[in-house]
C-alpha atoms as a PDB file:
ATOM      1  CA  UNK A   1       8.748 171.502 -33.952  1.00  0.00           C
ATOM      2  CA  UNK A   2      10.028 168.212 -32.117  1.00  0.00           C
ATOM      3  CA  UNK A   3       8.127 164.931 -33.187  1.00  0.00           C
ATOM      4  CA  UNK A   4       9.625 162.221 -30.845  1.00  0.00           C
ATOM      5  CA  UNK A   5       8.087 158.727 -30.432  1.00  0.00           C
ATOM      6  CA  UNK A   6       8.914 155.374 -28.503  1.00  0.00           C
ATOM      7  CA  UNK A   7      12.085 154.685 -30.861  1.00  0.00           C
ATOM      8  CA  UNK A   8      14.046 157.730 -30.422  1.00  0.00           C
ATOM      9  CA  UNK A   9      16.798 157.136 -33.444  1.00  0.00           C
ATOM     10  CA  UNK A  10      13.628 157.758 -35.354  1.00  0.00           C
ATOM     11  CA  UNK A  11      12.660 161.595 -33.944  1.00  0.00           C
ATOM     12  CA  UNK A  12      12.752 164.669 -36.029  1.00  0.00           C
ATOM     13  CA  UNK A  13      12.906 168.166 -35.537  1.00  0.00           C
ATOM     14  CA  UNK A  14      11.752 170.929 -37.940  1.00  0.00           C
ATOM     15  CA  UNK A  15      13.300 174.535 -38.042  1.00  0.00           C
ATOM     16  CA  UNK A  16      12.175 176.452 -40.237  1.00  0.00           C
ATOM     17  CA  UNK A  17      14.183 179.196 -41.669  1.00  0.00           C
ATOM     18  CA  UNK A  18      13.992 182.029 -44.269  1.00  0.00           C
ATOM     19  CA  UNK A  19      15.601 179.895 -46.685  1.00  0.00           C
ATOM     20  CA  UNK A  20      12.656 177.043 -46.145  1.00  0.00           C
ATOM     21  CA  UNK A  21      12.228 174.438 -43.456  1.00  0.00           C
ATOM     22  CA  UNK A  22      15.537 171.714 -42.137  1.00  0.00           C
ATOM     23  CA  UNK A  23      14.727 168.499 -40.794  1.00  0.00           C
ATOM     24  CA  UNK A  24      17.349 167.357 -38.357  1.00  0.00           C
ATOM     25  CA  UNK A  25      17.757 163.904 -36.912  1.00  0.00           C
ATOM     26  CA  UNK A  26      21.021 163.464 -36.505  1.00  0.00           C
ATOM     27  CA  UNK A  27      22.012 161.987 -32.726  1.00  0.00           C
ATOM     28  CA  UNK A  28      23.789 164.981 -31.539  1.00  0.00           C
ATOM     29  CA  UNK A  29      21.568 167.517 -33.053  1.00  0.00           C
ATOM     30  CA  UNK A  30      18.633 165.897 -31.285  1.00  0.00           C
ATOM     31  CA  UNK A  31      20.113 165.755 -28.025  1.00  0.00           C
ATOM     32  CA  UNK A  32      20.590 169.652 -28.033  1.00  0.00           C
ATOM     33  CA  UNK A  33      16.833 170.085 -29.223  1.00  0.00           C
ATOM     34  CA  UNK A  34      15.517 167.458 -26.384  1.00  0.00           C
ATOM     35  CA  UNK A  35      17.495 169.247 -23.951  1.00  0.00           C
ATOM     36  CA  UNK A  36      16.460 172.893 -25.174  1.00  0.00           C
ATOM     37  CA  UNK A  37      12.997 171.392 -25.198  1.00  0.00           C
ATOM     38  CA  UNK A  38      13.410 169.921 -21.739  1.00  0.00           C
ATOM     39  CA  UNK A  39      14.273 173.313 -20.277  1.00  0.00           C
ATOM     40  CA  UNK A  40      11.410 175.148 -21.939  1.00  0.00           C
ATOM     41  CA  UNK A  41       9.018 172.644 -21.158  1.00  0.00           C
ATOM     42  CA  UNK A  42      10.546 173.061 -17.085  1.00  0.00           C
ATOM     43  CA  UNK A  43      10.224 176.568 -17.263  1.00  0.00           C
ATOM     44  CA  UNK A  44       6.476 176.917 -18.415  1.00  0.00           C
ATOM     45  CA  UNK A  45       3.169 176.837 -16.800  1.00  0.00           C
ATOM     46  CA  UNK A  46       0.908 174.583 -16.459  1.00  0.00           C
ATOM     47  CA  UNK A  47      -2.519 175.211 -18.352  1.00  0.00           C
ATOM     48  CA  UNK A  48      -4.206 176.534 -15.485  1.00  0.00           C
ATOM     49  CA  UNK A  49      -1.884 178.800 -14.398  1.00  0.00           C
ATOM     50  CA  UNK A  50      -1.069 180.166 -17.289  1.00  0.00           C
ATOM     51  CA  UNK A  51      -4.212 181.322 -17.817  1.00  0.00           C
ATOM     52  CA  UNK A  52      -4.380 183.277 -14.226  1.00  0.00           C
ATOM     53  CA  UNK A  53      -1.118 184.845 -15.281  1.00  0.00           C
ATOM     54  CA  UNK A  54      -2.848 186.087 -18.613  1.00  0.00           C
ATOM     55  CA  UNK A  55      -6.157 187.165 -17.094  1.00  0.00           C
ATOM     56  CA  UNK A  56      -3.727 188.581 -14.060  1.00  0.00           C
ATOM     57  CA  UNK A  57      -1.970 190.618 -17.151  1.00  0.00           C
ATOM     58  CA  UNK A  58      -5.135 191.915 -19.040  1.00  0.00           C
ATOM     59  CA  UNK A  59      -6.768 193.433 -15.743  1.00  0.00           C
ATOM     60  CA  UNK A  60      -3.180 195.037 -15.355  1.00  0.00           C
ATOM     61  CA  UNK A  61      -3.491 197.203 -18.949  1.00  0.00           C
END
């Protein structure tokens, strides 16, 4: 989980592990989650279509 706000020396990211959960903030270790986020978030699909590609599976089974 990434919880960013307007001051962003003050996000936080959450990764939970076997071993319980790590919050990171540290400056370089949020750049690599914002970009990692950035390219998920650029890869997904909207709401709408999202659900035509699940209703588009389902009739498929």
């Amino acid at each position: 989980m990434y919880v960013g706000g307007a001051v962003p020396k003050l996000d936080t990211a959450v990764r939970d592990a076997p071993q319980g959960a790590a919050f990171i903030d540290s400056e370089a270790q949020l750049g690599a989650f914002r970009t990692l986020f950035r390219k998920v978030e650029a890869a997904s699909l909207d709401p709408e279509r999202s659900r035509d590609f699940i209703h588009t599976l389902v009739n498929e089974l």
